[in-house]
N, C-alpha and C. Protein backbone atom coordinates (compact mmCIF):
# COMPACT_ATOMS: atom_id res chain seq x y z
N UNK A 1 21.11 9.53 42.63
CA UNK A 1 20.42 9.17 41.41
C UNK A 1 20.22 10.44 40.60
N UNK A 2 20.89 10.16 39.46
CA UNK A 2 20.29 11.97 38.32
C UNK A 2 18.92 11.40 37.62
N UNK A 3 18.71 12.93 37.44
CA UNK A 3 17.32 13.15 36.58
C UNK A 3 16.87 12.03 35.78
N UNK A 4 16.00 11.43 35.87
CA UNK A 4 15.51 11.05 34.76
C UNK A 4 15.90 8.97 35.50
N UNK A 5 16.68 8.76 36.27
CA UNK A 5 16.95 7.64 36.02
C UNK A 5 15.65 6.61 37.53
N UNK A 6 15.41 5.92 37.44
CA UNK A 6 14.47 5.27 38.14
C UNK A 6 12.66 5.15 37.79
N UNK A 7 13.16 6.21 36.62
CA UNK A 7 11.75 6.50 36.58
C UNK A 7 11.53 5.81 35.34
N UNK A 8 9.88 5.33 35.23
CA UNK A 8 9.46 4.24 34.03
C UNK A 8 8.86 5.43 32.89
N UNK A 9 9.33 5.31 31.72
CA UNK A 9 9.16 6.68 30.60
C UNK A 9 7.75 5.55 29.59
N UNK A 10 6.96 6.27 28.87
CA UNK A 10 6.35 5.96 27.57
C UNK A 10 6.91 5.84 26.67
N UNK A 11 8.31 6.12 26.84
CA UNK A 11 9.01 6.10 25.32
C UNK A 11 8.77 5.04 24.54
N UNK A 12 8.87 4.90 23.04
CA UNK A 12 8.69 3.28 22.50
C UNK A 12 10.21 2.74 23.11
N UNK A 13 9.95 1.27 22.93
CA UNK A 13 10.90 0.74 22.77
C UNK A 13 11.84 0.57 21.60
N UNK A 14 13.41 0.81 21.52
CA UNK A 14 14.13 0.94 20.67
C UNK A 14 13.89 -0.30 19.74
N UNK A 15 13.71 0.28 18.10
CA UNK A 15 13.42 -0.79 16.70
C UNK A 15 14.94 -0.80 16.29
N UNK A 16 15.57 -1.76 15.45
CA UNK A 16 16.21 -1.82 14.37
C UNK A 16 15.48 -1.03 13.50
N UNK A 17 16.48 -0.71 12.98
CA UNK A 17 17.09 0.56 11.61
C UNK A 17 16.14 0.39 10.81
N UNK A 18 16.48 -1.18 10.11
CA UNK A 18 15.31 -1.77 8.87
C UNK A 18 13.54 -1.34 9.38
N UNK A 19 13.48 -1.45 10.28
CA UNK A 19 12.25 -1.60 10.87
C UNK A 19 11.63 0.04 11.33
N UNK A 20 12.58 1.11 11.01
CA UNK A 20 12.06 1.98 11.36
C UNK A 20 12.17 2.62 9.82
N UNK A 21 12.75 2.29 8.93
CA UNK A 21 13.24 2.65 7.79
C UNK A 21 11.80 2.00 6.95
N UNK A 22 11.63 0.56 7.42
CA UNK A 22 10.28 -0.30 5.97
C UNK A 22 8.58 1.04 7.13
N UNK A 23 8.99 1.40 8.11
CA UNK A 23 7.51 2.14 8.59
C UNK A 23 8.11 3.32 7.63
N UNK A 24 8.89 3.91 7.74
CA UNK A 24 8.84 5.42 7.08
C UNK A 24 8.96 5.52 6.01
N UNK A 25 9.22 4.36 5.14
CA UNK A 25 8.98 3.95 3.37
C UNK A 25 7.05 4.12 3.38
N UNK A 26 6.76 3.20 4.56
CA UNK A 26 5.18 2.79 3.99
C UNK A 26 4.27 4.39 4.36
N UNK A 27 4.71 4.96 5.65
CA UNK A 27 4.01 5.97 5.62
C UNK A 27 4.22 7.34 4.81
N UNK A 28 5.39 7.54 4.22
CA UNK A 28 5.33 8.42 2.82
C UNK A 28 4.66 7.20 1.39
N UNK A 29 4.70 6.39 1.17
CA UNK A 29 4.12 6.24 0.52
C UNK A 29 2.72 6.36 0.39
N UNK A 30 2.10 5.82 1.70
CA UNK A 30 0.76 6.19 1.93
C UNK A 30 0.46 7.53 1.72
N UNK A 31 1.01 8.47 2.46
CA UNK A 31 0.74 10.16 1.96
C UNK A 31 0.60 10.05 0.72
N UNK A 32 1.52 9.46 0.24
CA UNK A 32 2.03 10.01 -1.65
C UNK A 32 0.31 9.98 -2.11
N UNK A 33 0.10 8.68 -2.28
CA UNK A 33 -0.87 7.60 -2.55
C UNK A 33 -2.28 8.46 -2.06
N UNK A 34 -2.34 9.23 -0.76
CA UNK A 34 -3.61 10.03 -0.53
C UNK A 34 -3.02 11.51 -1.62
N UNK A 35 -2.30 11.76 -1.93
CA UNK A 35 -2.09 13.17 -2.62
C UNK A 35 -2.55 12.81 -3.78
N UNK A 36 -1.93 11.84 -4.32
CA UNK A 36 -2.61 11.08 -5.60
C UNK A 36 -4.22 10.89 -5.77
N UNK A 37 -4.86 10.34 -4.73
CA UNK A 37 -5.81 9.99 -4.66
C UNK A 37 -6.40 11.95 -4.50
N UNK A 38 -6.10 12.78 -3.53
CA UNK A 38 -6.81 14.15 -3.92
C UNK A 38 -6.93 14.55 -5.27
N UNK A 39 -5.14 14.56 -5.97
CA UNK A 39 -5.71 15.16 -7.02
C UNK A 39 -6.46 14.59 -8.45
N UNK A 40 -6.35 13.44 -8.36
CA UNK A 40 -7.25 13.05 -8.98
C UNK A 40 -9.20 13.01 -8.56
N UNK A 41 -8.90 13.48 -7.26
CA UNK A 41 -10.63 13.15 -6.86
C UNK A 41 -10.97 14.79 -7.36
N UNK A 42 -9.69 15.90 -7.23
CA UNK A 42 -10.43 17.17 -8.17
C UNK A 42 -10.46 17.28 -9.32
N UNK A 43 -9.63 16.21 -10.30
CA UNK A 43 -9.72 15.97 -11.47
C UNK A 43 -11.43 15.71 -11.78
N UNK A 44 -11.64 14.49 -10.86
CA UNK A 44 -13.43 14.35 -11.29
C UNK A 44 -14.61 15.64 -10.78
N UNK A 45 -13.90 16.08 -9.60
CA UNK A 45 -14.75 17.56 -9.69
C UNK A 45 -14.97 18.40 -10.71
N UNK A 46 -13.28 18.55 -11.09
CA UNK A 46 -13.64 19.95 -12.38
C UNK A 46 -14.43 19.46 -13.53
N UNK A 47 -14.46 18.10 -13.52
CA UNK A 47 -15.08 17.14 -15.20
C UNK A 47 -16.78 17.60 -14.79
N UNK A 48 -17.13 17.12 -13.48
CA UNK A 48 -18.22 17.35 -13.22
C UNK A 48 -18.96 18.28 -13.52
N UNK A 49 -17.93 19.62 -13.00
CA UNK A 49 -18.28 21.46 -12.78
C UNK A 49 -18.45 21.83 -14.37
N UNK A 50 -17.16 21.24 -15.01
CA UNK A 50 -17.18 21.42 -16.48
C UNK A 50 -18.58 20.97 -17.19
N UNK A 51 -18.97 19.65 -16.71
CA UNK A 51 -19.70 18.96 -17.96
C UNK A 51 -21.53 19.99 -17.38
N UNK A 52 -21.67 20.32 -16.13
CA UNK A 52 -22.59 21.23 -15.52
C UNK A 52 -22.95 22.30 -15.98
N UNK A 53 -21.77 23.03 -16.26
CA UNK A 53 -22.02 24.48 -16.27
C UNK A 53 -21.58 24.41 -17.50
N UNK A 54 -20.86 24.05 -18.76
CA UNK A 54 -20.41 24.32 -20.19
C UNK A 54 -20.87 23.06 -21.62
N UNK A 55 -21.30 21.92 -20.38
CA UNK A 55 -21.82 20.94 -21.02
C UNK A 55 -20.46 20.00 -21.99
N UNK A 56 -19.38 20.20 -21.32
CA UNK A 56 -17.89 19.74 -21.62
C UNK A 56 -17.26 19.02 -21.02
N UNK A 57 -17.75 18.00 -20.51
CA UNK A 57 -16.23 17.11 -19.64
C UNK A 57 -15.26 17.39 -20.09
N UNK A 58 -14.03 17.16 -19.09
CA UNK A 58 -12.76 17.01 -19.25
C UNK A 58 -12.10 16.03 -20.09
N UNK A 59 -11.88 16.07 -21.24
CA UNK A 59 -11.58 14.50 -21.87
C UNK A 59 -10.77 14.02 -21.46
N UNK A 60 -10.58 12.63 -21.35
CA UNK A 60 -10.01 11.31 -20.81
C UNK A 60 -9.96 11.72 -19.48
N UNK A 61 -11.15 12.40 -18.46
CA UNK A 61 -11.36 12.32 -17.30
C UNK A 61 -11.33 10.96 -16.27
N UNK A 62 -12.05 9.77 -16.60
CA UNK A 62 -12.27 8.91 -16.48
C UNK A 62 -10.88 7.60 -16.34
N UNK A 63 -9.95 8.07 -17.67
CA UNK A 63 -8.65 7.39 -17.60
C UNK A 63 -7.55 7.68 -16.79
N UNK A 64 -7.68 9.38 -16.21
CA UNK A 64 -7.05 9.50 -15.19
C UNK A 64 -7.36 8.78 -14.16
N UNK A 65 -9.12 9.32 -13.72
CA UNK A 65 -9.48 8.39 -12.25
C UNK A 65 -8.77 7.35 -12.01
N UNK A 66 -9.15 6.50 -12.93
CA UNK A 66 -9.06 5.01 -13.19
C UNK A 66 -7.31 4.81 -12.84
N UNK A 67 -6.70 5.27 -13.32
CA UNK A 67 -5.75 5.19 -13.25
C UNK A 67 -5.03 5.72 -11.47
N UNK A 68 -4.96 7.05 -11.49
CA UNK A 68 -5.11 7.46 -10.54
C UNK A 68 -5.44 6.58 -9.03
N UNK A 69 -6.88 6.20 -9.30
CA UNK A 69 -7.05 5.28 -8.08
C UNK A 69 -6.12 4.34 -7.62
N UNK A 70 -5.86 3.46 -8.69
CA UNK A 70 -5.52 2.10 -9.15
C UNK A 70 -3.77 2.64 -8.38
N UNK A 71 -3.08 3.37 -8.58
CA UNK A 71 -1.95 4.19 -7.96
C UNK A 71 -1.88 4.07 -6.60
N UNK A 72 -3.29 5.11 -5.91
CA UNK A 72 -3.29 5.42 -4.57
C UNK A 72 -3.97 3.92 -3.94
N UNK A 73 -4.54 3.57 -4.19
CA UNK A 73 -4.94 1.96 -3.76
C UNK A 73 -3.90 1.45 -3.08
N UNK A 74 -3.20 0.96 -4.18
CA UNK A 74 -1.63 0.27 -4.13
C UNK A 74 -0.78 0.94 -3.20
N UNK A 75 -0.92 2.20 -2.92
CA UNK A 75 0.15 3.29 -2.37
C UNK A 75 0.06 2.52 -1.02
N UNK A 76 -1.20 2.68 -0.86
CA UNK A 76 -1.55 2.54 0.79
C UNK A 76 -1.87 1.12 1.51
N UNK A 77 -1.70 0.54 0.59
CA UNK A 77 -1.82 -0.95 1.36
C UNK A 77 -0.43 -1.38 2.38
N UNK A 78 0.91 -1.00 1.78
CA UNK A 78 1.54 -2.12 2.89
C UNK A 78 1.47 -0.82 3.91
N UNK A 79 1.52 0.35 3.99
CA UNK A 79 0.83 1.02 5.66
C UNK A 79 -0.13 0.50 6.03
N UNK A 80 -1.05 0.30 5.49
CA UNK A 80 -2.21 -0.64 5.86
C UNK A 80 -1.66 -1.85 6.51
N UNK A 81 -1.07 -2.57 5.74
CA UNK A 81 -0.87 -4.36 6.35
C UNK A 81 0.21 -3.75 7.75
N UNK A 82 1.25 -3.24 7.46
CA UNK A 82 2.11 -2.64 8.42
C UNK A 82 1.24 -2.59 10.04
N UNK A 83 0.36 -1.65 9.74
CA UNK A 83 -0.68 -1.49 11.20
C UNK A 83 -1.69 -2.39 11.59
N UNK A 84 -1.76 -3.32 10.69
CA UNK A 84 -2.69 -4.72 11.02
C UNK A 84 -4.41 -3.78 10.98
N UNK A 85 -4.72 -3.00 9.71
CA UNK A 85 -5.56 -2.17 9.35
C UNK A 85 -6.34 -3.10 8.19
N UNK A 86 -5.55 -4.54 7.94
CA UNK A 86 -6.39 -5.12 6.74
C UNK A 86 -7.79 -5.74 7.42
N UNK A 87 -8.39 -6.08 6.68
CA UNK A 87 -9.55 -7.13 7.13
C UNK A 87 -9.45 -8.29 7.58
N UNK A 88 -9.92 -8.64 8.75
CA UNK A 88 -9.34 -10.57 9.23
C UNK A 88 -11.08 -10.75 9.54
N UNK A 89 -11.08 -11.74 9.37
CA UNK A 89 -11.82 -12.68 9.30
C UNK A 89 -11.45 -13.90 10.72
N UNK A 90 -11.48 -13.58 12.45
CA UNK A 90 -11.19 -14.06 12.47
C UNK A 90 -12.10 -14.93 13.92
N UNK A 91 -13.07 -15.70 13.59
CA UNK A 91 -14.26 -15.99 14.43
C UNK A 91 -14.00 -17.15 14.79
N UNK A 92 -13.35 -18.06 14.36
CA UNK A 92 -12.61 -19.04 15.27
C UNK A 92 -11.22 -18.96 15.86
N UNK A 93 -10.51 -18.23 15.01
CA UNK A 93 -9.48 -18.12 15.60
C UNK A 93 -9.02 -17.52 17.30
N UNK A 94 -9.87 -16.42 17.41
CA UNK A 94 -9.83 -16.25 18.73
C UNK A 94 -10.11 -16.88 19.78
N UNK A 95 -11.16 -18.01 19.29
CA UNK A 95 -10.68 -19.25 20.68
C UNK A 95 -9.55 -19.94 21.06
N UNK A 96 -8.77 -19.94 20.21
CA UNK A 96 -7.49 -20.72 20.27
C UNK A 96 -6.62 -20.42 21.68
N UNK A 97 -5.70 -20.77 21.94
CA UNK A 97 -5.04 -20.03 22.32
C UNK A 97 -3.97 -19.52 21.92
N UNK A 98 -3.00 -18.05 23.07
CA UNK A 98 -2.57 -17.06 21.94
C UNK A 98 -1.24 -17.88 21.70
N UNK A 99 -0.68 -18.98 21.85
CA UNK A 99 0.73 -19.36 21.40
C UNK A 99 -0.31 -19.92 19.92
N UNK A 100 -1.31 -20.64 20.30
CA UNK A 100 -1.61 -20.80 17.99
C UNK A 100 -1.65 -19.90 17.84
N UNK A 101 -2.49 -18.87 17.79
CA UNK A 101 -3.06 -17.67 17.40
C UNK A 101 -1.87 -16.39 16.83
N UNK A 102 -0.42 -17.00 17.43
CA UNK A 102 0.84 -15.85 17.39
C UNK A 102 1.47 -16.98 16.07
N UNK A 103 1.23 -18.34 16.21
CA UNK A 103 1.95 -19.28 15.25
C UNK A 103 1.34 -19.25 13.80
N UNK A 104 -0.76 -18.63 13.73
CA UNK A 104 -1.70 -18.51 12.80
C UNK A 104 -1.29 -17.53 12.37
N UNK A 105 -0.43 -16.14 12.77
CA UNK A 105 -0.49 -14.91 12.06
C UNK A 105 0.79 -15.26 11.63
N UNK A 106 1.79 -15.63 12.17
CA UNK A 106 3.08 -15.99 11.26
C UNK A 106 3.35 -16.71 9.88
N UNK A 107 2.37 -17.66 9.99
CA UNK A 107 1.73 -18.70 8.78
C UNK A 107 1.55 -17.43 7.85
N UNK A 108 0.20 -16.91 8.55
CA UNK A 108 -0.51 -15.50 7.78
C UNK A 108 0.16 -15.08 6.86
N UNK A 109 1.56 -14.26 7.72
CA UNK A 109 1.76 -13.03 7.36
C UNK A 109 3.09 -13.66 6.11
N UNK A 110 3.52 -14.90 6.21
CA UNK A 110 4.32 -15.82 5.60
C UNK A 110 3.61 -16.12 4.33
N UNK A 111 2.35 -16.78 3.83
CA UNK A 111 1.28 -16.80 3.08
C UNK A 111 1.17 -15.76 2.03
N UNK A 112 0.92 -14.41 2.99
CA UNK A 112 1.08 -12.98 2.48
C UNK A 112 2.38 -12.67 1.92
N UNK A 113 2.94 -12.74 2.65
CA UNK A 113 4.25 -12.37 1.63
C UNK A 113 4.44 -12.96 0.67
N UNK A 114 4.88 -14.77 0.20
CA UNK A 114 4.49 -15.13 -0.74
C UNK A 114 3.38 -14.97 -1.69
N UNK A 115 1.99 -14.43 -1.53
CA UNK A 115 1.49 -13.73 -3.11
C UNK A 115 1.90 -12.80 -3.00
N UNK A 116 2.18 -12.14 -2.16
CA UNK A 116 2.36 -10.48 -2.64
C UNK A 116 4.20 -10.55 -3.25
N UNK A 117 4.68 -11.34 -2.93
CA UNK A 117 5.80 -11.32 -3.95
C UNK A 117 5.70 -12.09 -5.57
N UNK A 118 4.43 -13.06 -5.44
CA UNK A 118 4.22 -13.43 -6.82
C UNK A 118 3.18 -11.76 -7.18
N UNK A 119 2.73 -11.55 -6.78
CA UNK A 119 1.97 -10.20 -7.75
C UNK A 119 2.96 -9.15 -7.90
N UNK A 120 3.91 -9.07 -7.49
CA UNK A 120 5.00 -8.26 -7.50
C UNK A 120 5.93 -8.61 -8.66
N UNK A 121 6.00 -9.79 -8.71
CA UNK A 121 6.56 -10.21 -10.27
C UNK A 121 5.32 -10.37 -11.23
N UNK A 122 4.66 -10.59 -11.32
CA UNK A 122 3.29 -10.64 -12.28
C UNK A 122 3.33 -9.01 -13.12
N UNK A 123 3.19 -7.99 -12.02
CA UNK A 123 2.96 -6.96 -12.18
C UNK A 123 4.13 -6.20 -12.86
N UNK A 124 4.85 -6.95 -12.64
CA UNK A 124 6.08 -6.61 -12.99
C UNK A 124 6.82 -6.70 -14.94
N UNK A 125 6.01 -8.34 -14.68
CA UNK A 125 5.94 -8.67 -16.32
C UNK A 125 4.95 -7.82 -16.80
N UNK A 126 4.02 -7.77 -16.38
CA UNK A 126 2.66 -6.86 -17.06
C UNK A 126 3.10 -5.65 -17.57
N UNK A 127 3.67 -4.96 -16.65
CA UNK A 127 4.24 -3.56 -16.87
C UNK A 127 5.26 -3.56 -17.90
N UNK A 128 6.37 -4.61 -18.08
CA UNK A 128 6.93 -4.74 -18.87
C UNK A 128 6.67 -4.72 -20.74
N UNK A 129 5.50 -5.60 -20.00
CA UNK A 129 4.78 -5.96 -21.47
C UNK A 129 3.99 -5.17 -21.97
N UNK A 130 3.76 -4.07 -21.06
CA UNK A 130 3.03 -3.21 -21.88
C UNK A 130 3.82 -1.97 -22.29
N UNK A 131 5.32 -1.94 -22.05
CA UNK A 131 6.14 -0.96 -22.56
C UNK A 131 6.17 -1.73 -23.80
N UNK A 132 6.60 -3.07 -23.83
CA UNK A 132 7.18 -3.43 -24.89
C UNK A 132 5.90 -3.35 -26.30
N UNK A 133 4.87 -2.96 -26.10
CA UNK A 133 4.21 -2.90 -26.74
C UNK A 133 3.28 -1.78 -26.99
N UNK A 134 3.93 -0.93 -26.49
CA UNK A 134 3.73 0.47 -26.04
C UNK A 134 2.12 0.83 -26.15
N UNK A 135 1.40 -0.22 -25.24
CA UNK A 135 0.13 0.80 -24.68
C UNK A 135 -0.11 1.73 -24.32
N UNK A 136 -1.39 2.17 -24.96
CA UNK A 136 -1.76 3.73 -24.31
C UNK A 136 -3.04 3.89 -24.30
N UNK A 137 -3.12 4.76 -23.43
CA UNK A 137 -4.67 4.83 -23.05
C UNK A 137 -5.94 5.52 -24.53
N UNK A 138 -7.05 5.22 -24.47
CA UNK A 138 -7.29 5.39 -25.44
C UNK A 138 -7.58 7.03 -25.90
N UNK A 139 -8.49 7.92 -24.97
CA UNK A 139 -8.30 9.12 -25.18
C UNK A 139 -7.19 10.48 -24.73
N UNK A 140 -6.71 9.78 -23.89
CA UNK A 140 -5.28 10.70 -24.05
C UNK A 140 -3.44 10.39 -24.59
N UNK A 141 -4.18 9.17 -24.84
CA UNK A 141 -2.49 8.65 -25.50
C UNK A 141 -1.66 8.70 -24.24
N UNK A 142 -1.86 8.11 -22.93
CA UNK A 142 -1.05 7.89 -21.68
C UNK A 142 -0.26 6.96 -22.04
N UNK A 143 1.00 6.72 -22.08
CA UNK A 143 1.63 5.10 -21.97
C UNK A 143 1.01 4.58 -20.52
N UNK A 144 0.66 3.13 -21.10
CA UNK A 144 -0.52 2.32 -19.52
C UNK A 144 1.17 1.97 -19.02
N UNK A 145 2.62 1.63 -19.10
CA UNK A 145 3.49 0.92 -18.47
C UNK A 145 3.76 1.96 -17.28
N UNK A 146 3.83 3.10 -17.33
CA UNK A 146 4.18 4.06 -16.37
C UNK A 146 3.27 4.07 -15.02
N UNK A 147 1.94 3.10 -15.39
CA UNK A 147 1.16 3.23 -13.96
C UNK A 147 1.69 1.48 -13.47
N UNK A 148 2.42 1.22 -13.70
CA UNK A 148 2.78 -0.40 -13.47
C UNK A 148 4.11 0.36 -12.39
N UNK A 149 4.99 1.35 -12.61
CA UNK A 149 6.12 1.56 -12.11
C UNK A 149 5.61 1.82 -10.33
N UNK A 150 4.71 2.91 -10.03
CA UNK A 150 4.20 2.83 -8.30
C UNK A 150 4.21 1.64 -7.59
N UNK A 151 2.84 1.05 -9.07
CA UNK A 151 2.35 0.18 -8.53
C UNK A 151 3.32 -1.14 -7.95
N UNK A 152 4.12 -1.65 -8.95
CA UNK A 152 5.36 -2.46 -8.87
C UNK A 152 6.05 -2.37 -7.29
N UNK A 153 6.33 -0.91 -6.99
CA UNK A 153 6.78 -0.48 -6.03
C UNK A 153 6.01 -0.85 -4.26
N UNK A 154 4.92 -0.31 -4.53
CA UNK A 154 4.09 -0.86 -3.43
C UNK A 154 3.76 -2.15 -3.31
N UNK A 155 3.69 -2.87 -4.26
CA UNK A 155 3.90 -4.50 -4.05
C UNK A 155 5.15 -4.60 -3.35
N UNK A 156 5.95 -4.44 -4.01
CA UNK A 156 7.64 -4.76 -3.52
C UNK A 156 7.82 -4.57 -1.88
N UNK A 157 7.04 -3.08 -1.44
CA UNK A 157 7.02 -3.00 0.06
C UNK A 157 6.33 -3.61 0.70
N UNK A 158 5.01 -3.52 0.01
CA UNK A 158 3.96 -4.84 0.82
C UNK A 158 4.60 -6.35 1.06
N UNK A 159 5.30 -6.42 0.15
CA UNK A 159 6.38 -7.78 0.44
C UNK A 159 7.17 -7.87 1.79
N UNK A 160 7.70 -7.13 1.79
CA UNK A 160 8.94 -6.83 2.70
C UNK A 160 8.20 -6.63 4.47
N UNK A 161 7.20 -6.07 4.19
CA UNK A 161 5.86 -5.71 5.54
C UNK A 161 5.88 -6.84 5.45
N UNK A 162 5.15 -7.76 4.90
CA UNK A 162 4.76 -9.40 5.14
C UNK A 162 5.95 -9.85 5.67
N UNK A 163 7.04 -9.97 5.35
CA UNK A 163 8.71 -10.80 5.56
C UNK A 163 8.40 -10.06 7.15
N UNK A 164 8.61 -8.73 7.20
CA UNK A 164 9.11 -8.10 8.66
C UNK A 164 8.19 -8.67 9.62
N UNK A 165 6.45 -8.98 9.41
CA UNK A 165 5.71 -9.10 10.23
C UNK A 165 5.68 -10.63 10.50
N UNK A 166 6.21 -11.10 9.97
CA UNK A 166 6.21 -12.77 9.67
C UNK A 166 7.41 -13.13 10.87
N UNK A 167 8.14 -12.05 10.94
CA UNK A 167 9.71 -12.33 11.77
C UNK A 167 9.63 -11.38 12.43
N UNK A 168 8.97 -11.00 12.75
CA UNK A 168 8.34 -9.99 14.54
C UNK A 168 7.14 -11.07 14.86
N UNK A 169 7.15 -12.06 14.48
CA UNK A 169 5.85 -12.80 15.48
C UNK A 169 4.86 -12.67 14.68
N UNK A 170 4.48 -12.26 13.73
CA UNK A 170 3.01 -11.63 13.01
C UNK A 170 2.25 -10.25 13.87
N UNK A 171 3.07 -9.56 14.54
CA UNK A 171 3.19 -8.35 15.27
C UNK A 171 2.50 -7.17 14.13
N UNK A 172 1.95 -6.79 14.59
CA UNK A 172 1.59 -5.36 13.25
C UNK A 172 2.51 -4.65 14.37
N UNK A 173 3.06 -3.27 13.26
CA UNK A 173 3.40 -2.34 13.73
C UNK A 173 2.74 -1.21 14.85
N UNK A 174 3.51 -0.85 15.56
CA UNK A 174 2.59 0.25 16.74
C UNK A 174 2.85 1.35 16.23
């Protein structure tokens, strides 16, 4: 017998491609989405430090946040749904037993995917519609369609998390 063979390893068990490819989409996005979320949280520091010590906010401080958040929010949800990190609600369900309980998260995660692919087109027209009409924010003249483009994006994956988890059993990712 050579090295290594008889013996039981921790290794994971081998994923399909897609499935190692929709985790390493969601967890750079999530990073992205916390980098986003830093620099905008020192954006509201310096407004703070500014409006403290010079009696000056940062103008259109507030439209970044806002914006900003609304970005990293979105960033991080399908890593979120991915690891089964969302909120359940689930105080009857655990009496069941686990063949419903594996058939309730498939429903679930089936459910889920369908809105999150209608907000994925919603968001999609929205964003559209606000190029076509070229919104902008009010004190810095931002075009608002350019925060629709992330966002669009992280729907689109949160979709695809719902499809994958729906057809792994309603399995969150390990």
């Amino acid at each position: 017998m050579s090295e290594g063979e008889g013996r039981i390893t921790d290794a994971a068990p081998a994923r399909p491609g897609a499935e190692q490819a929709l985790e390493r989409a969601c967890t750079w996005l999530a990073i992205a989405g916390g980098i986003v979320m830093l620099g905008f949280t020192a954006v509201s520091v310096l407004s703070i430090f500014s409006r403290s010590l010079f009696n000056s906010p940062l103008v259109g401080d507030f439209e970044l946040v806002e914006r900003g958040t609304a970005i990293a929010v979105f960033a991080m949800l399908p890593y979120c749904h991915l690891r089964g990190g969302n909120v359940a609600v689930d105080m009857f369900v655990g009496m069941f037993p686990p063949a419903l309980r594996r058939q309730l998260a498939i429903v679930g995660d089936a459910m889920f995917a369908v809105v999150a692919a209608l907000m994925t087109w919603r968001l999609t027209l929205g964003g559209w519609n606000q190029y076509e009409f070229h919104d902008m924010s009010m004190m810095l003249l931002i075009p608002t369609w350019w925060i629709f483009v992330p966002i669009v994006v992280s729907m689109a994956l949160l979709t695809l998390v719902c499809v994958a988890r729906a057809m792994r059993g309603g399995k969150k990712f390990a």
